[in-house]
C-alpha atoms as a PDB file:
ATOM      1  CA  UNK A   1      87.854   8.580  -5.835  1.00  0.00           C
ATOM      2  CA  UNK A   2      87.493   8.450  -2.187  1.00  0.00           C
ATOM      3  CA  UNK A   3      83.846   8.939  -0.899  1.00  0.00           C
ATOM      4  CA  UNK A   4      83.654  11.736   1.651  1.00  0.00           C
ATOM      5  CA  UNK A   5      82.191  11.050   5.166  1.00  0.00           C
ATOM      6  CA  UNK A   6      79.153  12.645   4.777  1.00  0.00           C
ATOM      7  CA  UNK A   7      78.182  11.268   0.827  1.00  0.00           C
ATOM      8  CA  UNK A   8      79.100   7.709   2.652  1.00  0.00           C
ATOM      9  CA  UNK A   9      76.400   8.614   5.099  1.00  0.00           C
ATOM     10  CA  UNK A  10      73.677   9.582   2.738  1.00  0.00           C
ATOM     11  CA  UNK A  11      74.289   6.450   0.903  1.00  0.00           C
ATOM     12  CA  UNK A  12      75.485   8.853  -2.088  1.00  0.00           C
ATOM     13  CA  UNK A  13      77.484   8.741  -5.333  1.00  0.00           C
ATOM     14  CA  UNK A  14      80.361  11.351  -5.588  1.00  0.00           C
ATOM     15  CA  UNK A  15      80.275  12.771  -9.163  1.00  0.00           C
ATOM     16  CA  UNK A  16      83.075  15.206 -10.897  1.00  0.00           C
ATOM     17  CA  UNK A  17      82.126  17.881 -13.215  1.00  0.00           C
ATOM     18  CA  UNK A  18      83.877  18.961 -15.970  1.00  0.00           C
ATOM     19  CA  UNK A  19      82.853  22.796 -15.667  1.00  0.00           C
ATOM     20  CA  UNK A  20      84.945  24.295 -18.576  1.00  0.00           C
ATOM     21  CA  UNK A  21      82.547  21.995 -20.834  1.00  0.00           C
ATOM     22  CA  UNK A  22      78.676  23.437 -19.854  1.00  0.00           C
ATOM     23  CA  UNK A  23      79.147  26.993 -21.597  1.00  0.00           C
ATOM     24  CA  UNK A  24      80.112  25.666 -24.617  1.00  0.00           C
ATOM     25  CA  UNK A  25      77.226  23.556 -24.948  1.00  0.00           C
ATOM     26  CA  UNK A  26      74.669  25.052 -27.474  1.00  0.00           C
ATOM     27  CA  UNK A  27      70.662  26.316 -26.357  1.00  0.00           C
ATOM     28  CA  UNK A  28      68.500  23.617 -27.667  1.00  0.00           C
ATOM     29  CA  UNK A  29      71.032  20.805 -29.098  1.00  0.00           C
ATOM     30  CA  UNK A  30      70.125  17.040 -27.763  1.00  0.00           C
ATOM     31  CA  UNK A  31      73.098  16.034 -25.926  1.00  0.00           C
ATOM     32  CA  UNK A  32      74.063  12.272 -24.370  1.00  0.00           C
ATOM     33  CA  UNK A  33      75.483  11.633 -20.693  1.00  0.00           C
ATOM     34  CA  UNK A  34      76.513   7.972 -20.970  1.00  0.00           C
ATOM     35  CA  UNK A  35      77.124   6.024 -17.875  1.00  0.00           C
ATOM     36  CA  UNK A  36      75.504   8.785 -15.554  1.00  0.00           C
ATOM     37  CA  UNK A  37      75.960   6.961 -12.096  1.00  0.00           C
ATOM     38  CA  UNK A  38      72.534   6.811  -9.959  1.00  0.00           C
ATOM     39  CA  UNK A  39      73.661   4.550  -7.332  1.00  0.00           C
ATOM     40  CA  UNK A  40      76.761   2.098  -6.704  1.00  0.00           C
ATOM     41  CA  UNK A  41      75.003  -0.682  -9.129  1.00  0.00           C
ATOM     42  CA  UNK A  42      73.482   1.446 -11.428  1.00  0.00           C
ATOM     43  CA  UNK A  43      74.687   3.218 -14.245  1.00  0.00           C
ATOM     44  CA  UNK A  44      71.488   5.634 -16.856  1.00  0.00           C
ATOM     45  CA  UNK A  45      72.428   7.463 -20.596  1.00  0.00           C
ATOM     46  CA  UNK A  46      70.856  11.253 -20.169  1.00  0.00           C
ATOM     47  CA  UNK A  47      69.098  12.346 -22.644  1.00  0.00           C
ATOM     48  CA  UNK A  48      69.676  16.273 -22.411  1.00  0.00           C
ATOM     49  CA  UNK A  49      68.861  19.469 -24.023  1.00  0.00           C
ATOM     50  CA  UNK A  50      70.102  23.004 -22.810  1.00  0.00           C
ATOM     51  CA  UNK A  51      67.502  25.745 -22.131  1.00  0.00           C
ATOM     52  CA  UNK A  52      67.335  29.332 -20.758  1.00  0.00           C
ATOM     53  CA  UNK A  53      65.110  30.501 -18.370  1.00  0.00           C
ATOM     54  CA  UNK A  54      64.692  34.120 -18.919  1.00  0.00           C
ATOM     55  CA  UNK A  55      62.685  35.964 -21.378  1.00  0.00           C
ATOM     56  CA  UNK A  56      64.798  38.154 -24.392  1.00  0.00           C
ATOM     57  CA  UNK A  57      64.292  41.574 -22.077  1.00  0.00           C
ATOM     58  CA  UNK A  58      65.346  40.421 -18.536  1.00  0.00           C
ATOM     59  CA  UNK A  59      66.736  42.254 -16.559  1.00  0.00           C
ATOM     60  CA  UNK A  60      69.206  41.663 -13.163  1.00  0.00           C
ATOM     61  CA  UNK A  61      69.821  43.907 -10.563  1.00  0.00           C
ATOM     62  CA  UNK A  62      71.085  45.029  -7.736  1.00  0.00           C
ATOM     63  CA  UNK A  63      68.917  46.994  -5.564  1.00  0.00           C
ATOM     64  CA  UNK A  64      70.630  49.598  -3.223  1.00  0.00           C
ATOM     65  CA  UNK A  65      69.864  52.936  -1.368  1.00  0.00           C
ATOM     66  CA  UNK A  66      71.798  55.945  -1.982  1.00  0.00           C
ATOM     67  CA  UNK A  67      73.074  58.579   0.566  1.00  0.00           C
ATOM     68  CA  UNK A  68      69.016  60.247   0.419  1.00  0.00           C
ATOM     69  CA  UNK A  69      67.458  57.001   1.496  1.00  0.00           C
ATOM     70  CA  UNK A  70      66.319  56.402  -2.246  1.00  0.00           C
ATOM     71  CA  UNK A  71      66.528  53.015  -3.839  1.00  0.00           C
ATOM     72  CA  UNK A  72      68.215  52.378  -6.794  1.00  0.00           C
ATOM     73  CA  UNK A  73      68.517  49.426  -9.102  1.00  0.00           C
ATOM     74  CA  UNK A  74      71.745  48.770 -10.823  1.00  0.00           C
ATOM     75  CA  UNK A  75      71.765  45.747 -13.673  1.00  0.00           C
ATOM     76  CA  UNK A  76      74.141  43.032 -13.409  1.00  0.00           C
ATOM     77  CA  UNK A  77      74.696  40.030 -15.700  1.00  0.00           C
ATOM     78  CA  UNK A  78      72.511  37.682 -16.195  1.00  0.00           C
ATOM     79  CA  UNK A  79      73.493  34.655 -14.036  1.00  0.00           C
ATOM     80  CA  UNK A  80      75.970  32.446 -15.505  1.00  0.00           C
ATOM     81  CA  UNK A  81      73.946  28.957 -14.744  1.00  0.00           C
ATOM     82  CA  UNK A  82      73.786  26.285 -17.505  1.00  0.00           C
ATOM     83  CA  UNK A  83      70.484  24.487 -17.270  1.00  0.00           C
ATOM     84  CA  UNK A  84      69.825  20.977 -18.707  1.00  0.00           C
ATOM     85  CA  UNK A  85      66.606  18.990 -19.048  1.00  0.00           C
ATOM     86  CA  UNK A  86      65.477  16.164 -20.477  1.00  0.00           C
ATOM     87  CA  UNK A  87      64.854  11.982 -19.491  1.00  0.00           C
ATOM     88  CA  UNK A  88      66.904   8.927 -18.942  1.00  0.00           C
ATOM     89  CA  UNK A  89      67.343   6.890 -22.229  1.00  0.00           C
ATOM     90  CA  UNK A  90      64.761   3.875 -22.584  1.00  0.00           C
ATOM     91  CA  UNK A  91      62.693   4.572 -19.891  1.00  0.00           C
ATOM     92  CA  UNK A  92      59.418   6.566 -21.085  1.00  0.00           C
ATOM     93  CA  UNK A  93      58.209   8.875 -18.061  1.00  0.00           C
ATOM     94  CA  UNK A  94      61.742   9.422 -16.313  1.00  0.00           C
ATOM     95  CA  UNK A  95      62.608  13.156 -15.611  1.00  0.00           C
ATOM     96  CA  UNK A  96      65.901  14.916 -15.226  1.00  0.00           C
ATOM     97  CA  UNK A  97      66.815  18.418 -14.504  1.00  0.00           C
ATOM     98  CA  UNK A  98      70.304  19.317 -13.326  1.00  0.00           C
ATOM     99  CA  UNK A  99      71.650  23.355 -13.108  1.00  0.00           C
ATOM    100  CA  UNK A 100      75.814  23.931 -13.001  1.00  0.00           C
ATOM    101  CA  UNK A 101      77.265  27.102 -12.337  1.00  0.00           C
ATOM    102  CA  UNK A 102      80.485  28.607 -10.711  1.00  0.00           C
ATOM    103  CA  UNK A 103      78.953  28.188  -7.000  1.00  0.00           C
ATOM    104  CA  UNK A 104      75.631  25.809  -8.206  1.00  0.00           C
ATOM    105  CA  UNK A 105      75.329  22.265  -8.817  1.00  0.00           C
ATOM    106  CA  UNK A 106      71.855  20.806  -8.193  1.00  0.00           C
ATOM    107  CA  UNK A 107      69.424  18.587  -9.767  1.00  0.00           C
ATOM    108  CA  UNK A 108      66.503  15.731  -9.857  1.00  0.00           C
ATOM    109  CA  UNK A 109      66.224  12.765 -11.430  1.00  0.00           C
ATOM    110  CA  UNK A 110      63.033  10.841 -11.446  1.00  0.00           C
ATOM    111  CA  UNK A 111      63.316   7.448 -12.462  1.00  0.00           C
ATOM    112  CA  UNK A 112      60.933   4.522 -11.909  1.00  0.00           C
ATOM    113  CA  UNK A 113      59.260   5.755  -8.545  1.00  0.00           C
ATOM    114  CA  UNK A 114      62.649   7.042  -7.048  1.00  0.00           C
ATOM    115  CA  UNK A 115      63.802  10.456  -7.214  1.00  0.00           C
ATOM    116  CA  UNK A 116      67.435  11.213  -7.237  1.00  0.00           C
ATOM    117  CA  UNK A 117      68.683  14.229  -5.999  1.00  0.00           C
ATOM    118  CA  UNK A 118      72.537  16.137  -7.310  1.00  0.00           C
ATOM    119  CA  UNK A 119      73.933  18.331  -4.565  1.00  0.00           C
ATOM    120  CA  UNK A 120      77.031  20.804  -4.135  1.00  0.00           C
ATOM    121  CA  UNK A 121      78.668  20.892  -0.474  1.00  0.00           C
ATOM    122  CA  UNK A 122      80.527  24.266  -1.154  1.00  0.00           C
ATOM    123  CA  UNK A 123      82.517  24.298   2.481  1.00  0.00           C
ATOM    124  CA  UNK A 124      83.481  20.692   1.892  1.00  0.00           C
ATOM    125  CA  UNK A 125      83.950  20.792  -2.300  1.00  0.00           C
ATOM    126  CA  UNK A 126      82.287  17.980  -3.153  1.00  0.00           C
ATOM    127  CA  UNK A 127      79.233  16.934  -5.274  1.00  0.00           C
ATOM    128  CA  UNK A 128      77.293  14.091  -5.245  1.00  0.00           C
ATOM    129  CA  UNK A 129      74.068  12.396  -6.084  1.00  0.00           C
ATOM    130  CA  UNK A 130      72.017  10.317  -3.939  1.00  0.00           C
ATOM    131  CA  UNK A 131      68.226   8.524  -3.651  1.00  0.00           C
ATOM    132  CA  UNK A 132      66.114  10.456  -1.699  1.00  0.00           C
ATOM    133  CA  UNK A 133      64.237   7.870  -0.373  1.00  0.00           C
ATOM    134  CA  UNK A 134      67.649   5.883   0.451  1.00  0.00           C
ATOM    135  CA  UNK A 135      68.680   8.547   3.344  1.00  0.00           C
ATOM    136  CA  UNK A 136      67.980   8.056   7.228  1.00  0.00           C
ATOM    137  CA  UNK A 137      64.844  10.448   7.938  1.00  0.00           C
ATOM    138  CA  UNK A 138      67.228  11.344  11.280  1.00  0.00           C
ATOM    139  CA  UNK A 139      70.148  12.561   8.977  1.00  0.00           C
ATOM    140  CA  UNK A 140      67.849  15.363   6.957  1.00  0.00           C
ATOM    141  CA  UNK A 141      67.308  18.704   8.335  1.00  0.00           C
ATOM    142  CA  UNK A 142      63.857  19.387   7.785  1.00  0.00           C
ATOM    143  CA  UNK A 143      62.437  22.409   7.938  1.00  0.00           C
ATOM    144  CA  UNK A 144      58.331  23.391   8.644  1.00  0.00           C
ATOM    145  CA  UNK A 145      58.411  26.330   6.708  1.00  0.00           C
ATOM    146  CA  UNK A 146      54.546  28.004   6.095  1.00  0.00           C
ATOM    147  CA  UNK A 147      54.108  30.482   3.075  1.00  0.00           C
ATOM    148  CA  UNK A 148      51.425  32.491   4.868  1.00  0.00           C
ATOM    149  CA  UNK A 149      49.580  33.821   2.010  1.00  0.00           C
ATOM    150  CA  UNK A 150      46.139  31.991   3.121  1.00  0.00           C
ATOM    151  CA  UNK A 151      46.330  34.998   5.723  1.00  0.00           C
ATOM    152  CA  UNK A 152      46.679  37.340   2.375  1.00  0.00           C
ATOM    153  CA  UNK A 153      43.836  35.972   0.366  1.00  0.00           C
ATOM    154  CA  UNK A 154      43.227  39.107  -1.397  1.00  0.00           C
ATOM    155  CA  UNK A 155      46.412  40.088  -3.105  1.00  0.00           C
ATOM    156  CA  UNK A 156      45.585  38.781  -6.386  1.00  0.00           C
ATOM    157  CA  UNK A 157      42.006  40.642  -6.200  1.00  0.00           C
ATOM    158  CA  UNK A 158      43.371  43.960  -5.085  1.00  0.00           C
ATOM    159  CA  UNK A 159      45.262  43.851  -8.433  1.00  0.00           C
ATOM    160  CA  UNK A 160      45.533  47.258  -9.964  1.00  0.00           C
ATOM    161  CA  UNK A 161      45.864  45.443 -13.786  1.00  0.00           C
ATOM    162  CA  UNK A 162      43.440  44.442 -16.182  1.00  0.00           C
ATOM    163  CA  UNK A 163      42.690  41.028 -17.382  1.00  0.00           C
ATOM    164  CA  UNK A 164      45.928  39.165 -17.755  1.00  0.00           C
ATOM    165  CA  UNK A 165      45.997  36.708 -21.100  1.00  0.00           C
ATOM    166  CA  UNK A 166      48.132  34.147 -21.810  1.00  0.00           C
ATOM    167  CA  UNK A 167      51.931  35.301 -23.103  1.00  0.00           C
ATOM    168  CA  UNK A 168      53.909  33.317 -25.872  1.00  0.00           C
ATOM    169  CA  UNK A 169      57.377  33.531 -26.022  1.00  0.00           C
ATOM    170  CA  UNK A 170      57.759  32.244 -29.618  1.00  0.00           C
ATOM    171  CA  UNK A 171      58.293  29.060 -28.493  1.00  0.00           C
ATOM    172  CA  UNK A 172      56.274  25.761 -28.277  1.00  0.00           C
ATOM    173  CA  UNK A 173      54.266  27.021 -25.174  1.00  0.00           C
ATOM    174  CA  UNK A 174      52.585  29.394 -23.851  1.00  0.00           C
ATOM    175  CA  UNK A 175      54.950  30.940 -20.732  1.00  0.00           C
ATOM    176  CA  UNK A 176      54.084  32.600 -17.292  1.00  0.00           C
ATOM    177  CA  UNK A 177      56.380  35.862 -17.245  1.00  0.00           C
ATOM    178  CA  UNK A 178      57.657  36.201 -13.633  1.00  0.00           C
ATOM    179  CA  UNK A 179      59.304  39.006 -11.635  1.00  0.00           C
ATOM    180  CA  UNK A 180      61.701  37.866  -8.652  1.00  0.00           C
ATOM    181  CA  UNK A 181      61.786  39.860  -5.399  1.00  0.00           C
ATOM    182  CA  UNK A 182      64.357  38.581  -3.121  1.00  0.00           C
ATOM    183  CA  UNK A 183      65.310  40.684   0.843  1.00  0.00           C
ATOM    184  CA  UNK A 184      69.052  40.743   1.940  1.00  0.00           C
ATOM    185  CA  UNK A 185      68.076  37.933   4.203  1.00  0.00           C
ATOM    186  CA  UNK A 186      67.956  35.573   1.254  1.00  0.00           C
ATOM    187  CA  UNK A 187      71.486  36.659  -0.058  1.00  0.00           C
ATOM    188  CA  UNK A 188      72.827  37.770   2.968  1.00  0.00           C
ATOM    189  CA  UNK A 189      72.029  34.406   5.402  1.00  0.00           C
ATOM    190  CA  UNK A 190      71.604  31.626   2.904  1.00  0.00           C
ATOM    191  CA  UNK A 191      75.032  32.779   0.863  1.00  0.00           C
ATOM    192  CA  UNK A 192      77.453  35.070   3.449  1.00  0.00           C
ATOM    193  CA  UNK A 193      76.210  37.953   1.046  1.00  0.00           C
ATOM    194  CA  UNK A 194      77.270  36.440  -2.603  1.00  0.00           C
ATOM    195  CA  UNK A 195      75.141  37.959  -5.134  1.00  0.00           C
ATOM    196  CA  UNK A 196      76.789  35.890  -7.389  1.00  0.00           C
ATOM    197  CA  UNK A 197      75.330  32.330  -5.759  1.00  0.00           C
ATOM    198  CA  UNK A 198      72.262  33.835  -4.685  1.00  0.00           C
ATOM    199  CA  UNK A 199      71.336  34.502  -8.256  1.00  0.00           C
ATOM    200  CA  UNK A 200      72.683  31.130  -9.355  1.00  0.00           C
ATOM    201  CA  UNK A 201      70.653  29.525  -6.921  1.00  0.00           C
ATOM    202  CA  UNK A 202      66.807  31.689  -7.871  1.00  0.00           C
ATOM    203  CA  UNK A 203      67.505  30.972 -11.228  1.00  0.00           C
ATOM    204  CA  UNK A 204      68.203  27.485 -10.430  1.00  0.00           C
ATOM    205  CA  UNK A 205      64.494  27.127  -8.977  1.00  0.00           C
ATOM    206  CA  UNK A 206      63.117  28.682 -11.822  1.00  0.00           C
ATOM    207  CA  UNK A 207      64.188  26.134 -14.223  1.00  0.00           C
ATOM    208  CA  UNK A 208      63.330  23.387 -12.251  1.00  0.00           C
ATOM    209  CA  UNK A 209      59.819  24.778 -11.770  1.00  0.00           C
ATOM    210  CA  UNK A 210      59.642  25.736 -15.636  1.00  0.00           C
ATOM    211  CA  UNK A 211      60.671  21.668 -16.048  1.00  0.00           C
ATOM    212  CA  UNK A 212      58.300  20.289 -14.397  1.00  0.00           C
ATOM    213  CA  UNK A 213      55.335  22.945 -15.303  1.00  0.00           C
ATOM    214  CA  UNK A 214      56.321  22.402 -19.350  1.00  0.00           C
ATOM    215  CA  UNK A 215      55.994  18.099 -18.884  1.00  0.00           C
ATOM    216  CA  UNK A 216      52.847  18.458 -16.945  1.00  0.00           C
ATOM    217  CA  UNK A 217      50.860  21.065 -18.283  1.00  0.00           C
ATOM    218  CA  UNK A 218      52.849  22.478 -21.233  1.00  0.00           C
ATOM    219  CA  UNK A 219      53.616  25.808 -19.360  1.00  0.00           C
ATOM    220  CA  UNK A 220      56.784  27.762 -19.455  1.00  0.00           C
ATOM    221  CA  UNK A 221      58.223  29.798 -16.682  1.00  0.00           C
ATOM    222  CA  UNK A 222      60.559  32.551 -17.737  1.00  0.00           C
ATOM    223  CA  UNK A 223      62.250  35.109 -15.606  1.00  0.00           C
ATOM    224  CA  UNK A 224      61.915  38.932 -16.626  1.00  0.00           C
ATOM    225  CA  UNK A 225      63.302  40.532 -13.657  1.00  0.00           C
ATOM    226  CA  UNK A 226      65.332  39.289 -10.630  1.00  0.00           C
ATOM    227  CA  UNK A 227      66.354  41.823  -7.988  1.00  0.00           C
ATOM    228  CA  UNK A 228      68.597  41.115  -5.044  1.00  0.00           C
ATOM    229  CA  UNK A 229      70.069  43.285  -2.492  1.00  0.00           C
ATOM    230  CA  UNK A 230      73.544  43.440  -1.707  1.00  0.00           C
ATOM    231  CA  UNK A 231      72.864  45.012   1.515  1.00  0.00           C
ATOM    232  CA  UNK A 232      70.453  45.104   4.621  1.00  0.00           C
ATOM    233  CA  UNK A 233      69.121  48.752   3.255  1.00  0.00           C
ATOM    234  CA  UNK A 234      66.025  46.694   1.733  1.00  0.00           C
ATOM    235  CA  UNK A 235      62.422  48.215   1.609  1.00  0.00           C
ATOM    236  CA  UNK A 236      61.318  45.240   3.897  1.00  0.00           C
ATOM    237  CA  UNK A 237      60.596  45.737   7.687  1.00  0.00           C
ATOM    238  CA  UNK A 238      58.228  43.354   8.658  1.00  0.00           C
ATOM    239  CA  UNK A 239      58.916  39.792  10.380  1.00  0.00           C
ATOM    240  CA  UNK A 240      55.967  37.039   9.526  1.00  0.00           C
ATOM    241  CA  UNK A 241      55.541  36.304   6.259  1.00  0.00           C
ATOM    242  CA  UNK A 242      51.966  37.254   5.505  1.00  0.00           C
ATOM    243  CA  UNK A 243      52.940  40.594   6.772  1.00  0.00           C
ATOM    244  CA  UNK A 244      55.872  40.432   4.301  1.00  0.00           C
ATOM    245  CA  UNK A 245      53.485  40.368   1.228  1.00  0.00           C
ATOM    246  CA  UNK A 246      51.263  42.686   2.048  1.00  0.00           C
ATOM    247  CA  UNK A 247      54.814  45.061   2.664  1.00  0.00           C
ATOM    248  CA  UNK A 248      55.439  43.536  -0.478  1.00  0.00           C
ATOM    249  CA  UNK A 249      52.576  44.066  -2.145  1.00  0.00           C
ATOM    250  CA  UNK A 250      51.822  47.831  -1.352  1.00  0.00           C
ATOM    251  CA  UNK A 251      55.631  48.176  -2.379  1.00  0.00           C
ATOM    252  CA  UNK A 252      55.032  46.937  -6.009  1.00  0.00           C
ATOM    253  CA  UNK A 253      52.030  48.484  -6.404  1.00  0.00           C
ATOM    254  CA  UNK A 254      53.112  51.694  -5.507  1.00  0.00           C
ATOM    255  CA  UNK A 255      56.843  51.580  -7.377  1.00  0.00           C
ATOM    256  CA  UNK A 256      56.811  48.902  -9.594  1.00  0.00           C
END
């Protein structure tokens, strides 16, 4: 296959993706990826298992606000995102996690020091995997971004809720239940208002957070609740961030 311009610049591998495939692979069956290409003189076996990241009663929706100014929730499907985990064959300590869906393909693979990274260019169609380490500092678009919640330091203290304990899921872990607030900003600017890759993409995090927090400390995340907005009629007003969660905050508490 011809290497686009801009894998050629990163120093990247092109992959192709047999889509049709992912769905019918089965939750929790070991599967093998021979001859996975990592770089033009180096070819791994994957080692792979399937897993979902949200809990039994999850819910999706759409958050919207009717003609009175009050917002509504409307479920949606859960996002259609295959997830796959697991480690390069022979090599004790590797680490791969790689998420395919109709608009997402992303992933990490660490191997021996070196972490390799999948990506999806949607405008130009192509995917491709590359070492992170291998690409020009000037080439990456790097972005200071700054939570701001050290200027919030008492959102987990102003908790109306008891004393939280540990949940299991029935599985071999204990798992952190999370709920996922999103603003149209997030769907809106980072996908030209596709609910449909903006869900894709948050779930997408999610599992690679839950991979790494299950090898290190033996912690699942799961997803209970995702909202997104398919609109700029969001509850959220405020600009800096550490203003956001306390808008966010006093939102939940009071609604939630």
């Amino acid at each position: 296959l011809p290497v686009p311009a801009q894998v050629a610049q990163f120093n990247g591998i092109p992959l192709t993706i047999d889509k049709d495939v992912m769905p019918h692979i089965p939750f929790g069956k070991q599967i093998r990826v021979i001859n996975f290409p990592l770089s033009q003189n180096r070819n791994v076996d994957l080692d792979l298992q399937r897993f979902n990241v949200f809990t039994s009663d999850a819910q999706v929706v759409i958050g919207s606000s009717d003609t009175n100014n009050q917002l509504t929730d409307r479920p949606v499907e859960l996002p259609d995102v295959v997830l796959l985990r697991g480690s390069i064959i022979d090599e004790p300590g590797s680490k791969v996690f790689i998420a395919i869906g109709e608009y997402t393909t992303n992933g990490i693979i660490e191997s021996g020091g070196s972490t390799f990274v999948i990506a999806k260019n949607p405008a130009e169609g192509w995917t491709a995997v590359y070492e992170l380490d291998a690409v020009d500092p000037e080439l990456m678009n790097w972005v200071d971004v700054k939570c701001g919640v050290e200027h919030y330091a008492g959102v987990v203290n102003q908790s109306s809720g008891g004393e939280v304990g540990e949940r299991s899921l029935g599985e071999n872990c204990a798992a952190i239940r999370i709920a996922i607030e999103t603003d149209w900003e997030f769907t809106g600017n980072l996908f030209g208002g596709n609910i449909d890759a903006s869900a894709e993409y948050a779930t997408t995090l999610i599992g690679a957070v839950s991979t790494i927090y299950e090898s290190d400390v033996n912690m699942a995340t799961k997803i209970c609740y995702l909202r997104l907005w398919a609109s700029a009629f969001d509850p959220w007003s405020t600009g800096s961030s550490s203003a956001r969660l306390s808008e966010f905050h006093s939102y939940w508490q009071s609604n939630m």
